[in-house]
PDB file of N, CA and C in Angstrom:
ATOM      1  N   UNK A   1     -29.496 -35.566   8.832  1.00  0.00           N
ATOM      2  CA  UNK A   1     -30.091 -35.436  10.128  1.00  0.00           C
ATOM      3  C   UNK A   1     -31.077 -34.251  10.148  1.00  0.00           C
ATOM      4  N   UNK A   2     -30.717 -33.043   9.447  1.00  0.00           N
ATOM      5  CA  UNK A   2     -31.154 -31.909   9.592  1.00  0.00           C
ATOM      6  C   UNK A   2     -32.530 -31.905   8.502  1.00  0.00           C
ATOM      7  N   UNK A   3     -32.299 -32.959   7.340  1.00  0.00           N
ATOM      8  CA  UNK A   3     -33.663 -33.199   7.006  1.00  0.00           C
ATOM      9  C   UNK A   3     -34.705 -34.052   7.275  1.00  0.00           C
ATOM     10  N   UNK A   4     -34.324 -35.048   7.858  1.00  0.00           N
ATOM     11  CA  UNK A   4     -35.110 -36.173   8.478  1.00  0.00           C
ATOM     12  C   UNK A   4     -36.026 -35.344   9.933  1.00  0.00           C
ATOM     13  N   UNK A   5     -35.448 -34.332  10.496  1.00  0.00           N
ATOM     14  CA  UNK A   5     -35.613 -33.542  11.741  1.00  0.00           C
ATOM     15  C   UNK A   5     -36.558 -32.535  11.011  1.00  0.00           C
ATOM     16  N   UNK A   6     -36.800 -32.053   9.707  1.00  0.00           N
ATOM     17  CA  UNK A   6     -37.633 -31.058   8.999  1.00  0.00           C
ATOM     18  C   UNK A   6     -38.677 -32.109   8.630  1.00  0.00           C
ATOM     19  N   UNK A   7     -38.668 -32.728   8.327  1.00  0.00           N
ATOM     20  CA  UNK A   7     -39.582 -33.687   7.463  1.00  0.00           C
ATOM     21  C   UNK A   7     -40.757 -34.252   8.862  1.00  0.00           C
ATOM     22  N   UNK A   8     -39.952 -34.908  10.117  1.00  0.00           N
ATOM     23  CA  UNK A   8     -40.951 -35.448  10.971  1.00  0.00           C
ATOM     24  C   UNK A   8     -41.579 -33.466  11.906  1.00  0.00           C
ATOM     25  N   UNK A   9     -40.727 -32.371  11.560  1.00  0.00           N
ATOM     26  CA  UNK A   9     -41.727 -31.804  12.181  1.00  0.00           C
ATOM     27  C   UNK A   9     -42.440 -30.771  11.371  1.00  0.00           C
ATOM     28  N   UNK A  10     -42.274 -30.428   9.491  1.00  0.00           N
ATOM     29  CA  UNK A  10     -43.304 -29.777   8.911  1.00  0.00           C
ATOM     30  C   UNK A  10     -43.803 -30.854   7.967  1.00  0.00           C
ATOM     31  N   UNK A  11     -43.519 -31.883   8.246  1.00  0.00           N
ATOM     32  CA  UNK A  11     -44.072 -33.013   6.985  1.00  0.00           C
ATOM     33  C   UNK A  11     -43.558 -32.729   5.559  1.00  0.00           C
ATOM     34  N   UNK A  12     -43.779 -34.068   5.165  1.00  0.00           N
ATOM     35  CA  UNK A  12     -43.518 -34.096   3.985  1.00  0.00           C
ATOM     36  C   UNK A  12     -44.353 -33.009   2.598  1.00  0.00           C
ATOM     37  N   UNK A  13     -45.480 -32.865   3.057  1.00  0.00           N
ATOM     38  CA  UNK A  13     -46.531 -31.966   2.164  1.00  0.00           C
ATOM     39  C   UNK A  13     -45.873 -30.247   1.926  1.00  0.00           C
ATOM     40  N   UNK A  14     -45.424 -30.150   3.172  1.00  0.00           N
ATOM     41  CA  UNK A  14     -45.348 -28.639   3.201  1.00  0.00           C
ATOM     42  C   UNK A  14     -43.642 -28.642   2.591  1.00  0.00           C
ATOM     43  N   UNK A  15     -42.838 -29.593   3.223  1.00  0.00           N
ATOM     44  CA  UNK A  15     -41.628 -29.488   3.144  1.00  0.00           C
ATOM     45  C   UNK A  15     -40.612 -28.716   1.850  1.00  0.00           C
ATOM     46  N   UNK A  16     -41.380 -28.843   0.257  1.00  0.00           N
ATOM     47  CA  UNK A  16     -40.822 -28.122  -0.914  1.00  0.00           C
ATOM     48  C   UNK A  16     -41.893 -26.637  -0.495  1.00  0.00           C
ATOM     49  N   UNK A  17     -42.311 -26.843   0.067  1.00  0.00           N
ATOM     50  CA  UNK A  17     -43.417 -24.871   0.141  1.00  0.00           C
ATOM     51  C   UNK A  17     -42.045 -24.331   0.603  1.00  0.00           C
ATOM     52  N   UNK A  18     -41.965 -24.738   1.865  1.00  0.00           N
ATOM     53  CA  UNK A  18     -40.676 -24.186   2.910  1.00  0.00           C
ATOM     54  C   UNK A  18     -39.641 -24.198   1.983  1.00  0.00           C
ATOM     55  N   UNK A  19     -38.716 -25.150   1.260  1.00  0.00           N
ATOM     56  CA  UNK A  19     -37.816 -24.825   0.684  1.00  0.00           C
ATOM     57  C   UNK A  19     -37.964 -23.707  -0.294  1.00  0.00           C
ATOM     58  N   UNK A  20     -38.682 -23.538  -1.259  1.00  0.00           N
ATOM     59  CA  UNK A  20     -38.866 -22.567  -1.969  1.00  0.00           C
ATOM     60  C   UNK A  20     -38.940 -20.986  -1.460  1.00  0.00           C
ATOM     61  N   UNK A  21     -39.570 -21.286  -0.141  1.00  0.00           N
ATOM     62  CA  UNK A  21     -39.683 -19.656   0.613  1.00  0.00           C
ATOM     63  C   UNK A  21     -38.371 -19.773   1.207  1.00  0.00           C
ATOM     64  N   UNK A  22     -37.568 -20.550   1.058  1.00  0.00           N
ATOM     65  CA  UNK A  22     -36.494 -20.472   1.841  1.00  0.00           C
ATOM     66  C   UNK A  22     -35.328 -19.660   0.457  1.00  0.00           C
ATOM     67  N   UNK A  23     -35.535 -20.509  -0.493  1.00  0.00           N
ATOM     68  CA  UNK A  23     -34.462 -20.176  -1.805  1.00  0.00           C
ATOM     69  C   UNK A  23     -35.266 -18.376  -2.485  1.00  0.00           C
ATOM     70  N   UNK A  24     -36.375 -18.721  -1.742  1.00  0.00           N
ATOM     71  CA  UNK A  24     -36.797 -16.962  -2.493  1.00  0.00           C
ATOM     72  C   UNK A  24     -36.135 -15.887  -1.729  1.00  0.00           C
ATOM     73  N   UNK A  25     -36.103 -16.500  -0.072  1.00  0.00           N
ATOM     74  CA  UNK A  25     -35.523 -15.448   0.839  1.00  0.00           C
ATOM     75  C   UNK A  25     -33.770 -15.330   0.366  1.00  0.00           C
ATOM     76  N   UNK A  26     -33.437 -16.372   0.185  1.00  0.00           N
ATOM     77  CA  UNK A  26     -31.512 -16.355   0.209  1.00  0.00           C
ATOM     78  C   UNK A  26     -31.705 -15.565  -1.222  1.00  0.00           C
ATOM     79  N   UNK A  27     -32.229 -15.379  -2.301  1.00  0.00           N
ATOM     80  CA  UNK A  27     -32.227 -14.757  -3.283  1.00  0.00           C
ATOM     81  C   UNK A  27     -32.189 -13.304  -3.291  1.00  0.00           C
ATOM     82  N   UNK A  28     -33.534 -12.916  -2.542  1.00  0.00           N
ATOM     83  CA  UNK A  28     -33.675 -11.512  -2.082  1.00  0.00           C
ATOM     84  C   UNK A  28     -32.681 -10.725  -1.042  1.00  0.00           C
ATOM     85  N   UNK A  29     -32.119 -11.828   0.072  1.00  0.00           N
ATOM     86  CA  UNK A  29     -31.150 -11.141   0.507  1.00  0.00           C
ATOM     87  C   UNK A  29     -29.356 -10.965   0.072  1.00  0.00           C
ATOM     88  N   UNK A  30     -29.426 -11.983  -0.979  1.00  0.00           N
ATOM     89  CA  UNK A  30     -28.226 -11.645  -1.990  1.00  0.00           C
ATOM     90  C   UNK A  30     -28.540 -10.471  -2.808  1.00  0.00           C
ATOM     91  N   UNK A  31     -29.850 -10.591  -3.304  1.00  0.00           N
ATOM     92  CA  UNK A  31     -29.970  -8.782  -3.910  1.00  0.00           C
ATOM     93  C   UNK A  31     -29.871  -7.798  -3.062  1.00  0.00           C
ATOM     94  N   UNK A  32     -30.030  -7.806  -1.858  1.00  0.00           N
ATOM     95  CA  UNK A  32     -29.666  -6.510  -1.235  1.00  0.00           C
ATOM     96  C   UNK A  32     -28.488  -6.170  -0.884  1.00  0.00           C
ATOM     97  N   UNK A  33     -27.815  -7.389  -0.465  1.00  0.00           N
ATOM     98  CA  UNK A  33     -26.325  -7.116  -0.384  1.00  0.00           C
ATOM     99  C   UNK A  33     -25.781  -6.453  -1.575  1.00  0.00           C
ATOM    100  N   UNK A  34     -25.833  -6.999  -2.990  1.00  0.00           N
ATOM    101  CA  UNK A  34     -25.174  -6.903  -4.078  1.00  0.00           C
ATOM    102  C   UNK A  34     -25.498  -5.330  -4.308  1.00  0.00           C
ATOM    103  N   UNK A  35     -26.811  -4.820  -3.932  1.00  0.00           N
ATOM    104  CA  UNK A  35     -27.544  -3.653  -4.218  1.00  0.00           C
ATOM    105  C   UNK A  35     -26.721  -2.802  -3.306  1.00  0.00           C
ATOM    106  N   UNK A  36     -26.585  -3.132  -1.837  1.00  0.00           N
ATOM    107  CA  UNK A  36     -25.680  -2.034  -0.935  1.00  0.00           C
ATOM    108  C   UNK A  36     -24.260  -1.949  -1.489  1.00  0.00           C
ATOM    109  N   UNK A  37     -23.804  -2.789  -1.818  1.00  0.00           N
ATOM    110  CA  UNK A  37     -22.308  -2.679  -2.190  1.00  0.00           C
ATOM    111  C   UNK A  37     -22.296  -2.084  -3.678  1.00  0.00           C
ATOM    112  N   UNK A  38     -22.826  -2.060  -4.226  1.00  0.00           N
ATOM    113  CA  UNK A  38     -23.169  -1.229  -5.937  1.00  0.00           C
ATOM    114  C   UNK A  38     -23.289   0.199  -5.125  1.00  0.00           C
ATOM    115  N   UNK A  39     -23.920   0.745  -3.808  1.00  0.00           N
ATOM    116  CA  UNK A  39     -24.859   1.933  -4.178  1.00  0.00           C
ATOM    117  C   UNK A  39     -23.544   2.566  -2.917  1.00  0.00           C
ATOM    118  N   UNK A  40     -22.524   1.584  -2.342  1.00  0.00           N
ATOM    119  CA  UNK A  40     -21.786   1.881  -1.419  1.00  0.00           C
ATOM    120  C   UNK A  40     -20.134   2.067  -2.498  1.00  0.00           C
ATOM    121  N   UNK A  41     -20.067   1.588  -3.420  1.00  0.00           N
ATOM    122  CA  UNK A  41     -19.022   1.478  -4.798  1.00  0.00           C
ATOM    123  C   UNK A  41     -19.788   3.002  -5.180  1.00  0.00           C
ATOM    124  N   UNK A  42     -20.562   3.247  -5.608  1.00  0.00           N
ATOM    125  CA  UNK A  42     -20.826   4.614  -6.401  1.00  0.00           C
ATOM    126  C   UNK A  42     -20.723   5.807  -5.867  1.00  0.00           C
ATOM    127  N   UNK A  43     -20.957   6.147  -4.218  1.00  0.00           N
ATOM    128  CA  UNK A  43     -21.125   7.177  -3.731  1.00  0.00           C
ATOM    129  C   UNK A  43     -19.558   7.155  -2.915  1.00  0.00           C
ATOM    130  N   UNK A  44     -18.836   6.093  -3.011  1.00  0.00           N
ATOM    131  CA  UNK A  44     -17.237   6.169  -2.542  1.00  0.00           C
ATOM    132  C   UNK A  44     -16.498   6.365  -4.001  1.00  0.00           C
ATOM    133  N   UNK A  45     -16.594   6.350  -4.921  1.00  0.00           N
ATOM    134  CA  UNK A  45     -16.233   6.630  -5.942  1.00  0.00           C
ATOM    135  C   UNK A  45     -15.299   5.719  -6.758  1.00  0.00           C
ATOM    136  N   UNK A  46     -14.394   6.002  -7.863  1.00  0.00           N
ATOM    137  CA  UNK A  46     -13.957   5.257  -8.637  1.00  0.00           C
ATOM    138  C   UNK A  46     -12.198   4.547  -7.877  1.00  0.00           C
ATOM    139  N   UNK A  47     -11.775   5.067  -6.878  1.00  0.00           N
ATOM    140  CA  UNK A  47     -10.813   4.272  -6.507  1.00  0.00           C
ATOM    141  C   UNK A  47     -11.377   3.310  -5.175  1.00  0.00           C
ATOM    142  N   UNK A  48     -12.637   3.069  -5.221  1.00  0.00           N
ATOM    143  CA  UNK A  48     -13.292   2.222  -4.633  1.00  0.00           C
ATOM    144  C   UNK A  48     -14.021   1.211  -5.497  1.00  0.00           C
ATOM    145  N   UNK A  49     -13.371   0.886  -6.370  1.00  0.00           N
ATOM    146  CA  UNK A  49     -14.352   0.454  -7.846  1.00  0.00           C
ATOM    147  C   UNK A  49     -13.781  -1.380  -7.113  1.00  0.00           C
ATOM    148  N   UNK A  50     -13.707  -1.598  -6.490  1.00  0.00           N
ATOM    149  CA  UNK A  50     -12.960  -3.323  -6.164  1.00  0.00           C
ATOM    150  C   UNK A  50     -13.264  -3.321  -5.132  1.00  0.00           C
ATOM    151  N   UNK A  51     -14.553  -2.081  -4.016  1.00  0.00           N
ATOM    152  CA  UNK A  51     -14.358  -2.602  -2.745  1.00  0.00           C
ATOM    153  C   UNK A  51     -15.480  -4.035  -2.683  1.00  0.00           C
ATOM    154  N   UNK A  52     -15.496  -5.037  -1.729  1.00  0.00           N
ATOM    155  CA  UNK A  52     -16.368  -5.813  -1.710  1.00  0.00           C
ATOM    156  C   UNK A  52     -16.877  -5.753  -0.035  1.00  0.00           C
ATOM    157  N   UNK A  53     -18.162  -6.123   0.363  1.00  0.00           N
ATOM    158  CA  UNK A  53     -18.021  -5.952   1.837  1.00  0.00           C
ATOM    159  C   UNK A  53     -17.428  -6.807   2.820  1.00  0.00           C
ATOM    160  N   UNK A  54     -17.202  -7.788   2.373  1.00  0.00           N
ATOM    161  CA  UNK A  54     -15.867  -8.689   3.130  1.00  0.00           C
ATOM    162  C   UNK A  54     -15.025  -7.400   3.890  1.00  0.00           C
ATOM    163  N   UNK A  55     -14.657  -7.278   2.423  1.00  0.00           N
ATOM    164  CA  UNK A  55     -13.564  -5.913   2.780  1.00  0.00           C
ATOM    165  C   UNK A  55     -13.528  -5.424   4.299  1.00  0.00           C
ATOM    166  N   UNK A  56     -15.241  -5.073   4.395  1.00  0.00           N
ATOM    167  CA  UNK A  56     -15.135  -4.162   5.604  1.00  0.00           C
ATOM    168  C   UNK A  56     -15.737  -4.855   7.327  1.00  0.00           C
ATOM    169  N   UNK A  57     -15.317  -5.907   6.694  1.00  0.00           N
ATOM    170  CA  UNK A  57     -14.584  -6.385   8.141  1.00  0.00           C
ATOM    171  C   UNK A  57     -13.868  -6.562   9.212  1.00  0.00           C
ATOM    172  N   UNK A  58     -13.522  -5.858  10.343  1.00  0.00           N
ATOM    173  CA  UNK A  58     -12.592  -5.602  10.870  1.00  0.00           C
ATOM    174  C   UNK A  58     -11.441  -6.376  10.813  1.00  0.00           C
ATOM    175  N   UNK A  59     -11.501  -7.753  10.845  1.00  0.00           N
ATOM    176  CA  UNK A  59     -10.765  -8.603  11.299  1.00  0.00           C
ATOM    177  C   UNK A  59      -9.648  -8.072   9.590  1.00  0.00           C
ATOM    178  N   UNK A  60     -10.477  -8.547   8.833  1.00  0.00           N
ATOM    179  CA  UNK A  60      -9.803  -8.180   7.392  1.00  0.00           C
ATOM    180  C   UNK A  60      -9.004  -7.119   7.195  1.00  0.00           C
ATOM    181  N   UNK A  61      -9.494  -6.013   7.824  1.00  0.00           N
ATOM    182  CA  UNK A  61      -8.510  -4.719   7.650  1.00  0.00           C
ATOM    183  C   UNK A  61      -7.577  -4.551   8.636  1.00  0.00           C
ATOM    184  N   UNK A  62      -7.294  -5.486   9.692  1.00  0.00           N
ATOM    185  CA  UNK A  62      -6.307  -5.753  10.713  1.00  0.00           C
ATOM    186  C   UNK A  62      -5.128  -6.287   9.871  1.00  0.00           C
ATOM    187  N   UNK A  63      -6.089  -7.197   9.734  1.00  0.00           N
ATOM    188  CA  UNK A  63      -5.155  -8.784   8.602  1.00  0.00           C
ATOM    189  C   UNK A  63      -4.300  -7.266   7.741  1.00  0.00           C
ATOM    190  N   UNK A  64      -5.129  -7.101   6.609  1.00  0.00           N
ATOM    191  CA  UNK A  64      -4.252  -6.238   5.987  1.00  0.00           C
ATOM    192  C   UNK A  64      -3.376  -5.456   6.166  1.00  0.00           C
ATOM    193  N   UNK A  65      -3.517  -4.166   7.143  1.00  0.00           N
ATOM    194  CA  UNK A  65      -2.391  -3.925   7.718  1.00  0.00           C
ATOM    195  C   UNK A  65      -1.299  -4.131   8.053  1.00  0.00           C
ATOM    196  N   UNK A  66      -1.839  -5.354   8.931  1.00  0.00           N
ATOM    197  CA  UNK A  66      -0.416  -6.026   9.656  1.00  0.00           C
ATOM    198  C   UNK A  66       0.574  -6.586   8.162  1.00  0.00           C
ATOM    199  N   UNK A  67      -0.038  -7.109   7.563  1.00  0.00           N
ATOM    200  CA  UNK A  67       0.616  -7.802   6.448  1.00  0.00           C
ATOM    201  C   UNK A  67       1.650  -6.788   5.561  1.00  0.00           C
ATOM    202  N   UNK A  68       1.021  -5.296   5.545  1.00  0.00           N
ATOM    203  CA  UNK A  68       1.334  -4.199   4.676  1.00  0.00           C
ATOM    204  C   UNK A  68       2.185  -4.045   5.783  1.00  0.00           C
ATOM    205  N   UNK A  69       2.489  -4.141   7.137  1.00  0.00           N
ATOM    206  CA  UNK A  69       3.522  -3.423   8.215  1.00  0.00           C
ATOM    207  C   UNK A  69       4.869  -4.684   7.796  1.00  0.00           C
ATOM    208  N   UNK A  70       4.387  -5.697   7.718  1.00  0.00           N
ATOM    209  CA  UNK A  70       5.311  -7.276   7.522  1.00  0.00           C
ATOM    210  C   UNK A  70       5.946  -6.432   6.140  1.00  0.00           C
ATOM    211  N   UNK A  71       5.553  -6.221   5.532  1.00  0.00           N
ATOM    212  CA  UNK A  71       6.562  -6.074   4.067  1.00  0.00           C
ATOM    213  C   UNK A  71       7.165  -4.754   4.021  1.00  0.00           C
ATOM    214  N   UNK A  72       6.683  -3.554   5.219  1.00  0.00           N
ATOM    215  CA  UNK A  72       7.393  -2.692   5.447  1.00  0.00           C
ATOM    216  C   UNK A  72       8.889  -2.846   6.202  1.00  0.00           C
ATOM    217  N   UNK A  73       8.239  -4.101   6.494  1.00  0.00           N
ATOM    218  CA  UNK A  73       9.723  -4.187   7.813  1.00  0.00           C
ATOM    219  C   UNK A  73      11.031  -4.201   7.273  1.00  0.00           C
ATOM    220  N   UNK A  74      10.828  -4.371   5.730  1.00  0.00           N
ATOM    221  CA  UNK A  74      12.712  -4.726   5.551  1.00  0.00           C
ATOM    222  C   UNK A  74      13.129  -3.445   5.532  1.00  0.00           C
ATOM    223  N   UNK A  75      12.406  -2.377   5.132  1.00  0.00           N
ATOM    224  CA  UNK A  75      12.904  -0.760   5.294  1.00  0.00           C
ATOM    225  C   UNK A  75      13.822  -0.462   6.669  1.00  0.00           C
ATOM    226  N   UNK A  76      14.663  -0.253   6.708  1.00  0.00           N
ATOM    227  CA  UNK A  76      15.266   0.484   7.665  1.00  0.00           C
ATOM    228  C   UNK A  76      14.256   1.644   8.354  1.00  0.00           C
ATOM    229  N   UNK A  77      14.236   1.522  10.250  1.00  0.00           N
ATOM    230  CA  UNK A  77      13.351   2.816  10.173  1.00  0.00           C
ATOM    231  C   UNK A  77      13.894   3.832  10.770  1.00  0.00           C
ATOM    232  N   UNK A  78      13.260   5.211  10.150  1.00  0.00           N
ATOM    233  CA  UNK A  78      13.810   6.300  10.286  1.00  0.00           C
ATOM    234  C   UNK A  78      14.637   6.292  11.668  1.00  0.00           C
ATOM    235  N   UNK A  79      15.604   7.330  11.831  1.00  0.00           N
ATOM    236  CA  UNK A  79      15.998   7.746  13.230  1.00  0.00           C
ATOM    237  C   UNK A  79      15.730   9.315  13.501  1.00  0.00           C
ATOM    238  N   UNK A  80      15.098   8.960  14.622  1.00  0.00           N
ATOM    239  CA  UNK A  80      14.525  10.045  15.217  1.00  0.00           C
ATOM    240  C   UNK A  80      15.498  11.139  15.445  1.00  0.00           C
ATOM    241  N   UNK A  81      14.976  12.273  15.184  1.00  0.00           N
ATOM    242  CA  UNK A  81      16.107  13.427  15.759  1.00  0.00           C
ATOM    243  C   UNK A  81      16.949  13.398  17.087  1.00  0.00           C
ATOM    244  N   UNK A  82      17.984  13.443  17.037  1.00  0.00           N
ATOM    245  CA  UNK A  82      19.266  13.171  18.363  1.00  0.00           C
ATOM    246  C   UNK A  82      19.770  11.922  18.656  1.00  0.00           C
ATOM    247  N   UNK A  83      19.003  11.103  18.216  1.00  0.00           N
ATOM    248  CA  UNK A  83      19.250   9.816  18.359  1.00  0.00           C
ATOM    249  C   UNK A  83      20.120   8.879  17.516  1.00  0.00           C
ATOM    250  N   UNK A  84      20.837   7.547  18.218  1.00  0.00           N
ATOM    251  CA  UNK A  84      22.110   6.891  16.879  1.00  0.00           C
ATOM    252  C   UNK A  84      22.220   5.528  17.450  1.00  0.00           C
ATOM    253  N   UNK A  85      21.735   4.740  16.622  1.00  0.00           N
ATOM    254  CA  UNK A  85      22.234   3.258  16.708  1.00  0.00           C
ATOM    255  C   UNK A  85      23.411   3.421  17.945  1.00  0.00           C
ATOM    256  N   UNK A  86      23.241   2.151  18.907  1.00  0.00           N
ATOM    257  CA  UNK A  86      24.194   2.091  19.285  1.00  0.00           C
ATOM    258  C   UNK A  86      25.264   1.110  19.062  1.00  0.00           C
ATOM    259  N   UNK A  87      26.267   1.308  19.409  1.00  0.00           N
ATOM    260  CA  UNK A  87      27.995   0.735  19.567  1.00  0.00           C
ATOM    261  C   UNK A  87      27.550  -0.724  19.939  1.00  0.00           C
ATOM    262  N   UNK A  88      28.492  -1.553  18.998  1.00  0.00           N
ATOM    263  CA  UNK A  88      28.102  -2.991  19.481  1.00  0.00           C
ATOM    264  C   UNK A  88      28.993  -2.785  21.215  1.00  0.00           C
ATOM    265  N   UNK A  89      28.346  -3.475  22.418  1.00  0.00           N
ATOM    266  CA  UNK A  89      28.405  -3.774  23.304  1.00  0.00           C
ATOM    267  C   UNK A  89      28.264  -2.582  24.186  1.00  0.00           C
ATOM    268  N   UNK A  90      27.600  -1.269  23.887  1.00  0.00           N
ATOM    269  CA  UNK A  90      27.272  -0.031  24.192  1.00  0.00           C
ATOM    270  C   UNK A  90      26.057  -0.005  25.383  1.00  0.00           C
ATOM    271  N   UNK A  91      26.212   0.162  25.987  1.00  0.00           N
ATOM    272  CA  UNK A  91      24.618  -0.250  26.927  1.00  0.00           C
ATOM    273  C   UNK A  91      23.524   1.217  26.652  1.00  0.00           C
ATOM    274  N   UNK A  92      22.274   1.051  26.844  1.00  0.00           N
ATOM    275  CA  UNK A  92      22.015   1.794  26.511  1.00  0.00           C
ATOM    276  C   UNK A  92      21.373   2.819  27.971  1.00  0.00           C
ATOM    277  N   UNK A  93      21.298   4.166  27.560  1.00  0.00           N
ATOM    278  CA  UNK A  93      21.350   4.931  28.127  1.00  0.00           C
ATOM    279  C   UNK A  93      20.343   4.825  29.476  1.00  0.00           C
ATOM    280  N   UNK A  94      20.481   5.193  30.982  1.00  0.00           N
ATOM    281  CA  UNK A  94      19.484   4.799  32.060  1.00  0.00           C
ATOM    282  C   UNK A  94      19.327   6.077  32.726  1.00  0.00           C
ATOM    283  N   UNK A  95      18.148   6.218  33.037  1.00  0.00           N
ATOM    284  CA  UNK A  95      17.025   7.687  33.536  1.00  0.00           C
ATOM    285  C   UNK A  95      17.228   7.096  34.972  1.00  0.00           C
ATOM    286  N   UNK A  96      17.844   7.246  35.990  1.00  0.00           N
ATOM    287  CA  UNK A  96      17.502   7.478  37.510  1.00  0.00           C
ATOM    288  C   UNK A  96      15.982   7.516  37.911  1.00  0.00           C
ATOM    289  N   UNK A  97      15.767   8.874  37.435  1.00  0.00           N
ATOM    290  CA  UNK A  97      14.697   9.646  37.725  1.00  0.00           C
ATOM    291  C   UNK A  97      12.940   9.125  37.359  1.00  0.00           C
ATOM    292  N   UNK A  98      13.354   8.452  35.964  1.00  0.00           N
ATOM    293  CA  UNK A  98      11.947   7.912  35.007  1.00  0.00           C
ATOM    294  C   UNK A  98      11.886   6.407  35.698  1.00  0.00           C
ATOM    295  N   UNK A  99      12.821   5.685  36.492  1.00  0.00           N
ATOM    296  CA  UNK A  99      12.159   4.629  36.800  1.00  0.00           C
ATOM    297  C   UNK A  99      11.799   4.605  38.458  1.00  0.00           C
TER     298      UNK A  99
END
């Protein structure tokens, strides 16, 4: 659809010009990417030697987290100073005042 829709509105004559300026542009802007992430790897240094810019996507470093919190979870977590599990059927403690 999307070429039949190129063809009736730059014609057939021009239509490989356009593709070619099209495959020169996706070329050049894969070199710059590849070029920022080389020159963004060198000046973060060698335990950044695997970053890719995916990487620095928010959504991605959420994802990760959460995933790194998921495999933390089987840890028992700390107990806070003064504080103690409570007693099976123990209710837990009520503030008057704080609600």
């Amino acid at each position: 659809m999307i070429a039949f829709v190129a063809v009736c509105v730059f014609g057939p004559d021009r239509l490989p010009e356009l593709a070619q300026q099209a495959g020169r542009f996706l070329r050049r802007m894969r070199a710059y990417a590849n070029a920022a992430r080389d020159d963004l790897r060198s000046e973060l240094g060698p335990e950044y030697a695997d970053l890719e810019l995916r990487d620095l996507d928010p959504r991605t470093i959420v994802r990760k987290h959460i995933i790194e919190a998921m495999n933390d979870d089987d840890e028992p977590a700390p107990l806070r100073a003064g504080l103690r599990p409570l007693a099976a059927g123990e209710r837990p403690p009520y503030d008057a005042d704080a609600t």
